[in-house]
Protein backbone atom coordinates (compact mmCIF):
# COMPACT_ATOMS: atom_id res chain seq x y z
CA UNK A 1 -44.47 32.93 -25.37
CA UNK A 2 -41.18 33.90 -25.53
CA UNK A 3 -38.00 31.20 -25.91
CA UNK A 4 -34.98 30.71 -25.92
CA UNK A 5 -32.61 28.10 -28.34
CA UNK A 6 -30.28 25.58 -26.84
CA UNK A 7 -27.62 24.71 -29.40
CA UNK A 8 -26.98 21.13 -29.58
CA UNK A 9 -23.50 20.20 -30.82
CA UNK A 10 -21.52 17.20 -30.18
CA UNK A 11 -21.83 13.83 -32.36
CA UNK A 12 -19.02 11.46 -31.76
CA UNK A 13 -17.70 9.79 -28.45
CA UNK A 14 -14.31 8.98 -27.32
CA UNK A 15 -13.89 6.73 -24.76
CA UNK A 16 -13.13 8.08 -21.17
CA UNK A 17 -13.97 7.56 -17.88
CA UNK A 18 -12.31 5.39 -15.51
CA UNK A 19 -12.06 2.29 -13.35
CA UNK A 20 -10.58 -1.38 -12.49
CA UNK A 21 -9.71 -4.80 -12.48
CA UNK A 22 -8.12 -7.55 -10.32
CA UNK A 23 -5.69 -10.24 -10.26
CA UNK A 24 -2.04 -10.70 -10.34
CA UNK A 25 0.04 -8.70 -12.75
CA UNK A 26 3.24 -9.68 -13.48
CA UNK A 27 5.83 -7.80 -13.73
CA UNK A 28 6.85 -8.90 -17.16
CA UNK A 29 5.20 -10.01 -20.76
CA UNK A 30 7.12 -12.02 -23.29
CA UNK A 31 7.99 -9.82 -26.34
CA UNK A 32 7.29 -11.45 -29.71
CA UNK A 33 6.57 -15.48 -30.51
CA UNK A 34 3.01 -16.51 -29.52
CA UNK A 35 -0.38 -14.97 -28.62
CA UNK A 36 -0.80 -14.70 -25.00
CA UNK A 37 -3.92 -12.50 -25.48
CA UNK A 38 -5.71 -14.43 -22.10
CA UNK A 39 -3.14 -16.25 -21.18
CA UNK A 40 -1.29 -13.78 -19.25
CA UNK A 41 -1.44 -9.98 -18.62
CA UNK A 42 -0.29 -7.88 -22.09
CA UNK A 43 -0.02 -4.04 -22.47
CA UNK A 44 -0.05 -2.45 -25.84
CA UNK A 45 0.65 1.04 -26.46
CA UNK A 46 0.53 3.75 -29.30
CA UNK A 47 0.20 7.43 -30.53
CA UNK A 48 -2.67 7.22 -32.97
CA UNK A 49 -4.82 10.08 -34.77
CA UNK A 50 -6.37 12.30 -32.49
CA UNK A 51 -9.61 14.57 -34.09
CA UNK A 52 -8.99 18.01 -32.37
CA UNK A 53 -5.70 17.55 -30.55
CA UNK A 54 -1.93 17.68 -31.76
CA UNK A 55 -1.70 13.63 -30.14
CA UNK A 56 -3.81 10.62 -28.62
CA UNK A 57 -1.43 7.83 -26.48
CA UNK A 58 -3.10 4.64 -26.11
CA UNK A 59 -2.03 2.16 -23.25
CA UNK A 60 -4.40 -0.93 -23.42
CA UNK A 61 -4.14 -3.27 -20.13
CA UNK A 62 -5.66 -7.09 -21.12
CA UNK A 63 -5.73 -9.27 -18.00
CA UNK A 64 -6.25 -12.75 -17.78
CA UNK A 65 -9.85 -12.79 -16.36
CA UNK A 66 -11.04 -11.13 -19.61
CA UNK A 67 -11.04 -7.39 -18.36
CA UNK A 68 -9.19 -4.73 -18.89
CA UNK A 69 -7.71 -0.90 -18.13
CA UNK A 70 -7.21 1.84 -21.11
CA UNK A 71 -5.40 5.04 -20.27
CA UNK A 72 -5.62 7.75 -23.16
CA UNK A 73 -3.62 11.04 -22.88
CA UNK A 74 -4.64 13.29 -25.41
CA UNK A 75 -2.30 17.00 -26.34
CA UNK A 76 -3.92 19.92 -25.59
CA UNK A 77 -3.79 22.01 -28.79
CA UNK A 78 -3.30 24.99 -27.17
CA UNK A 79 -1.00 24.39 -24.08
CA UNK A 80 0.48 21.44 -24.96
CA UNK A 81 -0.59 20.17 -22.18
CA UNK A 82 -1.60 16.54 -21.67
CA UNK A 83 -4.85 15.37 -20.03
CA UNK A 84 -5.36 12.12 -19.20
CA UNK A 85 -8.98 10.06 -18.96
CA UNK A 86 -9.48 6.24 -18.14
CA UNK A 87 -11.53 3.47 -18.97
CA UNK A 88 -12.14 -0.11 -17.82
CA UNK A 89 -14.39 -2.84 -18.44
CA UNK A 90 -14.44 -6.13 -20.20
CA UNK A 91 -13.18 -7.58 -23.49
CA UNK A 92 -13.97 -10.35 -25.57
CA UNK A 93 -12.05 -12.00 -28.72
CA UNK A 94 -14.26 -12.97 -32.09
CA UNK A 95 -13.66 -14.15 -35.45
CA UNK A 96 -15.60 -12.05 -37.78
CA UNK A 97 -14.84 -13.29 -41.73
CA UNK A 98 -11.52 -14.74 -40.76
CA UNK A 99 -10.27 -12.31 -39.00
CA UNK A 100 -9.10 -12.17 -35.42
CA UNK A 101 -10.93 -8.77 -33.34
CA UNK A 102 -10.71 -7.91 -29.98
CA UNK A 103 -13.86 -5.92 -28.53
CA UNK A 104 -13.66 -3.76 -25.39
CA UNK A 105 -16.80 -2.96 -23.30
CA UNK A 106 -16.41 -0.37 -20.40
CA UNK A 107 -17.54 2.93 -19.30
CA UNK A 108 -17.33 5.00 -22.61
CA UNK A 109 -20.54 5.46 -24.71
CA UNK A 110 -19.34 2.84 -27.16
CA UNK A 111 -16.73 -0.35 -27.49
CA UNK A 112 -13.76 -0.05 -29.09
CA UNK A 113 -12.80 -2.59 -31.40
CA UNK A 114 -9.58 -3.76 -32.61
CA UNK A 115 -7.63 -6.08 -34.77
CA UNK A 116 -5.00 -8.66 -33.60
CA UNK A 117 -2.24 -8.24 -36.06
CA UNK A 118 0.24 -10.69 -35.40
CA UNK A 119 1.78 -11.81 -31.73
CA UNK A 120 3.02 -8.10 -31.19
CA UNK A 121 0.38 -5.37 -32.41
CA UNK A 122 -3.38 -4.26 -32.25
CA UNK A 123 -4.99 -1.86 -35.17
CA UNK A 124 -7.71 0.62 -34.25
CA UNK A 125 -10.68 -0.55 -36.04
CA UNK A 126 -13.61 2.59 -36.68
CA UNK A 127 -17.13 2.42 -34.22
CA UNK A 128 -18.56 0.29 -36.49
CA UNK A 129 -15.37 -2.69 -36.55
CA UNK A 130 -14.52 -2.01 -39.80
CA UNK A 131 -10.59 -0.78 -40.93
CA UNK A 132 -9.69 2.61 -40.89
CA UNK A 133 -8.30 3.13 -44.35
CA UNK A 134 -5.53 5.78 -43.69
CA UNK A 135 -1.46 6.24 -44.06
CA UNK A 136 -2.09 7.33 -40.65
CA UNK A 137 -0.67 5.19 -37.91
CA UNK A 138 -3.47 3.13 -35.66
CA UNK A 139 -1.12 0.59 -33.93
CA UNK A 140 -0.59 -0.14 -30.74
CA UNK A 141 2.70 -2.19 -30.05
CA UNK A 142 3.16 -5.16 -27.65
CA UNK A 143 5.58 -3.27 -24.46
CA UNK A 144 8.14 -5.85 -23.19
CA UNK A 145 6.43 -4.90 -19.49
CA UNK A 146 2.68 -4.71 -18.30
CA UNK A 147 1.48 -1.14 -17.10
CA UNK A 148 -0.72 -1.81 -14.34
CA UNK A 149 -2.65 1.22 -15.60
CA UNK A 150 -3.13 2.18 -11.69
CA UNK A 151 -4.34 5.34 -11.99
CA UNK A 152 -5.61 7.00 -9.84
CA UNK A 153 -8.65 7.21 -11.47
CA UNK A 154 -12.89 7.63 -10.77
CA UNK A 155 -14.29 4.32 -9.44
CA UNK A 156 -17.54 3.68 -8.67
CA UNK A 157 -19.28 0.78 -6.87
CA UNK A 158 -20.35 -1.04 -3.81
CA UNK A 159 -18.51 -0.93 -0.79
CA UNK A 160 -18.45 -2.69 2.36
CA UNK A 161 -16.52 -1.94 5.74
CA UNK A 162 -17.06 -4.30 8.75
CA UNK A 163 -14.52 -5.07 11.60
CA UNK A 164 -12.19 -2.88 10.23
CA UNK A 165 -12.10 -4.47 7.21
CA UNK A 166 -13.02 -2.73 3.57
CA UNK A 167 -14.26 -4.06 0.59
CA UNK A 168 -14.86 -3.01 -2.71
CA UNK A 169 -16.78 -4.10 -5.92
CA UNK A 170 -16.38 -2.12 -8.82
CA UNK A 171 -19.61 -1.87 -10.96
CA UNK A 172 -18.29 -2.45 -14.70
CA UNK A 173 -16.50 -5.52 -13.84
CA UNK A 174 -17.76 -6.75 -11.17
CA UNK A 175 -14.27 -7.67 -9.50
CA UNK A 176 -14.27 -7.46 -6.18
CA UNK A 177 -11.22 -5.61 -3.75
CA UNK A 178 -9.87 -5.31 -0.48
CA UNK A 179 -9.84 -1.15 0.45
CA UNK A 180 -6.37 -0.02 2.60
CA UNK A 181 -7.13 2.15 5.37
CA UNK A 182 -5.05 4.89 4.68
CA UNK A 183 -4.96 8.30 2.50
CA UNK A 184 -8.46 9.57 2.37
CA UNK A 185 -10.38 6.56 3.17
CA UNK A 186 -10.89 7.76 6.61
CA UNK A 187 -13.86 10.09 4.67
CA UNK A 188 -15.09 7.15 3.19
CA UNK A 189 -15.58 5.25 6.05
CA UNK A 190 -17.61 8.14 7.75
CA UNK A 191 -19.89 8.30 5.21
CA UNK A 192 -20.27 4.79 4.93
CA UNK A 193 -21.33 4.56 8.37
CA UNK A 194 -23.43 7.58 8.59
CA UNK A 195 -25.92 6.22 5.78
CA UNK A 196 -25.88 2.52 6.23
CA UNK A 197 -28.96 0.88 7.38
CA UNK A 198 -27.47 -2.12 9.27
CA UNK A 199 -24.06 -3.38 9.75
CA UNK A 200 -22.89 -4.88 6.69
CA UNK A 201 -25.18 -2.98 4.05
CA UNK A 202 -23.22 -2.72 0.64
CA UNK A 203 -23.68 0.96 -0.38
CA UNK A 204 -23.09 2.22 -4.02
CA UNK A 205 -20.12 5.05 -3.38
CA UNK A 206 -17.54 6.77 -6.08
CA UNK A 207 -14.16 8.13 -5.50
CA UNK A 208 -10.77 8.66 -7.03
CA UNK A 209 -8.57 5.40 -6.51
CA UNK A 210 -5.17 4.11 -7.71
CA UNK A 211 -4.27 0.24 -7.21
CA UNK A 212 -1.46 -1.24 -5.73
CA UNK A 213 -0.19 -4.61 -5.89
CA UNK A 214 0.46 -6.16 -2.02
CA UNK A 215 -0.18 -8.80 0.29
CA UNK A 216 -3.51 -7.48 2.58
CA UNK A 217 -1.59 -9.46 5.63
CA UNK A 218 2.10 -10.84 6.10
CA UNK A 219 1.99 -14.20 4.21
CA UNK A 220 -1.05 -13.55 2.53
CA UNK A 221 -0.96 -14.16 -0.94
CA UNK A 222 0.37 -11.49 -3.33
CA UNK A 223 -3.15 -9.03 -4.89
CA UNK A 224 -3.89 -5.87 -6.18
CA UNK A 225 -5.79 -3.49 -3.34
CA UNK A 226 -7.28 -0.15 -3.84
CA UNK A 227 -6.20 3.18 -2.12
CA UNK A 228 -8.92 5.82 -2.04
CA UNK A 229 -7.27 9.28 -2.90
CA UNK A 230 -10.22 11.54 -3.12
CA UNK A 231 -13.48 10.19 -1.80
CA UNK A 232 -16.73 11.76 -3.29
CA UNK A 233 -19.84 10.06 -2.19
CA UNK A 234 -22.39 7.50 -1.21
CA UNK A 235 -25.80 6.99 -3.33
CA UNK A 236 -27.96 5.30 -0.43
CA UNK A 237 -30.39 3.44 -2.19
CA UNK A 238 -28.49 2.92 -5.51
CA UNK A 239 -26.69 -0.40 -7.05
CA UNK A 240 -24.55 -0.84 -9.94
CA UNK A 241 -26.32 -1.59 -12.44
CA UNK A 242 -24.08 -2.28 -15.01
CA UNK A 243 -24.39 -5.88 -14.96
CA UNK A 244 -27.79 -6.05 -15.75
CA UNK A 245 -29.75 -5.55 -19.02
CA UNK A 246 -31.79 -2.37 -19.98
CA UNK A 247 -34.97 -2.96 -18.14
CA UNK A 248 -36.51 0.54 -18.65
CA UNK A 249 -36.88 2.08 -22.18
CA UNK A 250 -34.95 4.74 -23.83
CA UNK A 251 -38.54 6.18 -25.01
CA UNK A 252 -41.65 7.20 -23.86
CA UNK A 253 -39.75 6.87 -19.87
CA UNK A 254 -40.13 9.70 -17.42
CA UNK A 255 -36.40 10.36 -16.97
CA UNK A 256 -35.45 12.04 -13.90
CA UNK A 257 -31.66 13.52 -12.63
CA UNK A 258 -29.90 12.54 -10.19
CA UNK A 259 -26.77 13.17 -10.71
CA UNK A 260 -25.64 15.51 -12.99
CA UNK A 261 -21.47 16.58 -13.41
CA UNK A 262 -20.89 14.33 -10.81
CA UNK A 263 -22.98 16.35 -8.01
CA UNK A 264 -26.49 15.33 -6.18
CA UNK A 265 -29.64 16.87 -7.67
CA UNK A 266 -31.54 18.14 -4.82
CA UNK A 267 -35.51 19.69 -5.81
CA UNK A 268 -36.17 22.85 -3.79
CA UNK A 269 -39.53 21.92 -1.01
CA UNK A 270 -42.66 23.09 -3.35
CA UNK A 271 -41.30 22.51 -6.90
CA UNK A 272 -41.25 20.20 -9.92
CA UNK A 273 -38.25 18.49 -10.43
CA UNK A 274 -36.45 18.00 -13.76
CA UNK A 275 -37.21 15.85 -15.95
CA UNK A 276 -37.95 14.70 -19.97
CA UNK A 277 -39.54 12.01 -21.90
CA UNK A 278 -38.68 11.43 -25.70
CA UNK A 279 -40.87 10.34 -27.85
CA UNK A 280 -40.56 7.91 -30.79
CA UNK A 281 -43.07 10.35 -32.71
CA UNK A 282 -41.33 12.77 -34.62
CA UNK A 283 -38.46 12.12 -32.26
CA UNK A 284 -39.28 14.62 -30.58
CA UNK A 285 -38.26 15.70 -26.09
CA UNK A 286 -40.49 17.47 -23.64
CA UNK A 287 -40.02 17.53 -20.13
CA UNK A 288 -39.23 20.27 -17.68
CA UNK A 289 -36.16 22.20 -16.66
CA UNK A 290 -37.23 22.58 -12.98
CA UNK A 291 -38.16 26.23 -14.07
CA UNK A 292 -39.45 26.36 -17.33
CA UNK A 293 -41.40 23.71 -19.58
CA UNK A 294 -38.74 22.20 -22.13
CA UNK A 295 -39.41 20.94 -25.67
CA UNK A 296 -37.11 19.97 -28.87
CA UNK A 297 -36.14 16.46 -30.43
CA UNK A 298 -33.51 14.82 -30.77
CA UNK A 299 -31.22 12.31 -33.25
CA UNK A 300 -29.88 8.80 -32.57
CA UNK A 301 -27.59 7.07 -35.41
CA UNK A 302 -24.27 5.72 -35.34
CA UNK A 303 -22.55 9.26 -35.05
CA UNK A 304 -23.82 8.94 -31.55
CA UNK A 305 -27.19 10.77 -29.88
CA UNK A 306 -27.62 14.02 -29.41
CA UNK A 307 -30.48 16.69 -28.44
CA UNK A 308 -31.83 19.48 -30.66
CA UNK A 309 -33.52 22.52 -31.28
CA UNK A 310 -34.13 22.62 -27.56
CA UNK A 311 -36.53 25.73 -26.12
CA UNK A 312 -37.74 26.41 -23.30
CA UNK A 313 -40.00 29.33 -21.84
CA UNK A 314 -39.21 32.09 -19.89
CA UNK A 315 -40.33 31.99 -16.50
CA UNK A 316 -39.15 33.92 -13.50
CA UNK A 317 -37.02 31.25 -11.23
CA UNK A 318 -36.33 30.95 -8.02
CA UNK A 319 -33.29 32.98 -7.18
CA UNK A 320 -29.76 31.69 -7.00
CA UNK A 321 -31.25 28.19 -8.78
CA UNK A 322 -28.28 27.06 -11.16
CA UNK A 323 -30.43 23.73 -11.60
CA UNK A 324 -32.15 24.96 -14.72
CA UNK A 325 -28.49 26.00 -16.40
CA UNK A 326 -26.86 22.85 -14.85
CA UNK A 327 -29.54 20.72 -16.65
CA UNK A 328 -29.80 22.64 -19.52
CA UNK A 329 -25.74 22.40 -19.92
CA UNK A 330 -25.79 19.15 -19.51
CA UNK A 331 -28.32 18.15 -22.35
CA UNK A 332 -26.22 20.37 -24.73
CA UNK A 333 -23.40 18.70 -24.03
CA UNK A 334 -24.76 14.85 -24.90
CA UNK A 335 -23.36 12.88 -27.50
CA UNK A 336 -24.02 9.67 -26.60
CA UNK A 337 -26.48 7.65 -23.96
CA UNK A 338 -27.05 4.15 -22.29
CA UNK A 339 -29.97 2.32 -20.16
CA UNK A 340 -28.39 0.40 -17.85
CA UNK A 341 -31.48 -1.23 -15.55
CA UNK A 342 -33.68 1.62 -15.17
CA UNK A 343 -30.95 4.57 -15.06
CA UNK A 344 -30.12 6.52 -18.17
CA UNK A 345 -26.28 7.82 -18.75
CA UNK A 346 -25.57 11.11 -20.94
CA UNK A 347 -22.55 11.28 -21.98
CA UNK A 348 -19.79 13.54 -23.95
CA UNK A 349 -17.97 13.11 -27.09
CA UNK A 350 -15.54 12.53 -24.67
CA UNK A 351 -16.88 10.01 -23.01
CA UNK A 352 -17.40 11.95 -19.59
CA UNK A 353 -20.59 11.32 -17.58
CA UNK A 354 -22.40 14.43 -17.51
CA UNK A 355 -25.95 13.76 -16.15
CA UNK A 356 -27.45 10.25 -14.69
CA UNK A 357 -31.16 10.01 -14.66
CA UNK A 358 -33.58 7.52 -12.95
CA UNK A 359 -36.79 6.04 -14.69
CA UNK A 360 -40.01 7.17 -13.22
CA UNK A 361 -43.50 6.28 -13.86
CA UNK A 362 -42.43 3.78 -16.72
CA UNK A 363 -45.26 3.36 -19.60
């Protein structure tokens, strides 16, 4: 039997991604004298040590309502170029030994932790909370304003329109918003439509959005509202997720795709579809590409996850199928995963969502 090696690189995760959050913002934060870490909106912002790029900017959103928005623009080393990824979730304050740490759970394949120096600053802490001993600089500063962070940015979550109204509730916080009906939500709505069951039906749906702060109606109170810029698609028969704990294991779970770089995974009529199942035994993967049988292992520590030594045979495809290479490209490019209910995210060292799997015939 003849194979073929995968190479398996990647180990650590930034944080990427991209999403959202609710509530007033204000338009300014006071500049030095107390903590108002929950109190009031605060934006800190930095240029901090970046791995394989010339510069990282950090601009760290915390809202009232114990969520937030991260915008990271790293330098591209060879164009100078900047490129821009976004996060959101939640974040919660502990004392650990005495000492004051702020802990932000979103998208990305791990939280980030920080320390609260002071009224005015935050330090990078490393993926494990502890201090990065370095002359290198990992503070972010207090700004005198808030930065919305407004993106526009990939959202994903369940949406509602009904009597030409839109609403929106974005999966990693849960927060809930009112969708304008302008730019490209006119797609939106025809897909909505199109693949609801009855009038009403919350469907799971991801597009680009940026927020704006505005009353929905003359005299209405003052909110933030999202405007769809690029829609992508609806997931009938999906939810969020998020929210809810792991209920399907990480091992010894048939793991199907169905999403993978952000695109459906549709199984030609007559064939097997993708899949894999690892195994706590020798930590070792076998599954199938949706052309050839796959097998490998893989390793899980707190450099992130990644698969290995990954072969598969060499049988003659179906023409024009870039399933196989999409799936296969995919794997290689893992550095870190999560369970959320019973789907399974791969992700990048960048924190980039590169294949989303479903459980299937759980042990």
């Amino acid at each position: 039997m003849k194979v073929r090696t995968i190479a398996a690189l990647l180990f650590a995760a930034a944080i990427a991604g991209g999403c959202v959050q609710p509530g007033s913002i204000g338009p300014e934060a006071p500049a030095t004298g107390r903590d108002v870490i929950g109190r009031e909106p605060v934006t800190y912002s930095g240029e901090i040590p970046c791995a394989d790029c010339p510069g990282r900017r950090q601009t760290l959103t915390l809202f009232t309502d114990s969520t937030f928005r991260l915008r990271q623009s790293y330098i591209d080393a060879k164009d100078g170029k900047e490129r821009t990824l976004y996060d959101l979730g939640r974040w919660a304050r502990a004392q650990d030994q005495g000492a004051n740490r702020l802990r932000l759970a979103g998208g990305a394949k791990a939280p980030l932790q920080y320390l609260i120096r002071g009224d005015d600053a935050l330090r990078l802490l490393d993926s494990e909370g502890r201090e990065i001993r370095s002359q290198l600089n990992y503070d972010l500063k207090r700004l005198p304003k808030v930065d919305p962070v407004a993106g526009p940015m990939r959202l994903r979550g369940m949406y509602v329109y009904m009597a030409d109204a839109a609403v929106f509730s974005e999966c990693l916080t849960g927060k809930r918003f009112p969708v304008r009906l302008e730019r490209n939500h006119a797609a939106l709505e025809r897909a909505y439509l199109a693949g609801r069951r009855a009038p009403g039906e919350p469907l799971l749906v991801t597009f680009d959005g940026r927020f704006v702060v505005s009353a929905a109606e003359s005299g209405a109170p003052v909110r933030e509202q999202l405007v769809v810029e690029r829609f992508d698609r609806i997931w009938p028969g999906a939810t969020c997720g998020a929210r809810s704990p792991a209920k399907a294991a990480l091992l010894e779970t048939y793991w199907r795709p169905v999403e993978i770089e952000g695109g459906p995974v549709a199984v030609r009529p007559g064939t097997r579809e993708p899949h894999f199942v690892l195994s706590a035994e020798g930590k070792r993967v076998r599954g199938f590409t949706g052309c050839n049988t796959l097998a490998g292992a893989f390793a899980q520590g707190a450099d992130g996850f990644r698969f290995k030594a990954l072969a598969v045979t060499r049988m003659a495809c179906v023409p024009d199928n870039d399933l196989e290479t999409r799936f296969l490209t995919a794997l290689d490019a893992t550095a870190a995963q999560r369970v959320v209910g019973e789907t399974l995210e791969l992700r990048d060292r960048d924190g980039k969502l590169r294949m989303r799997l479903e459980a299937r015939y759980l042990k």
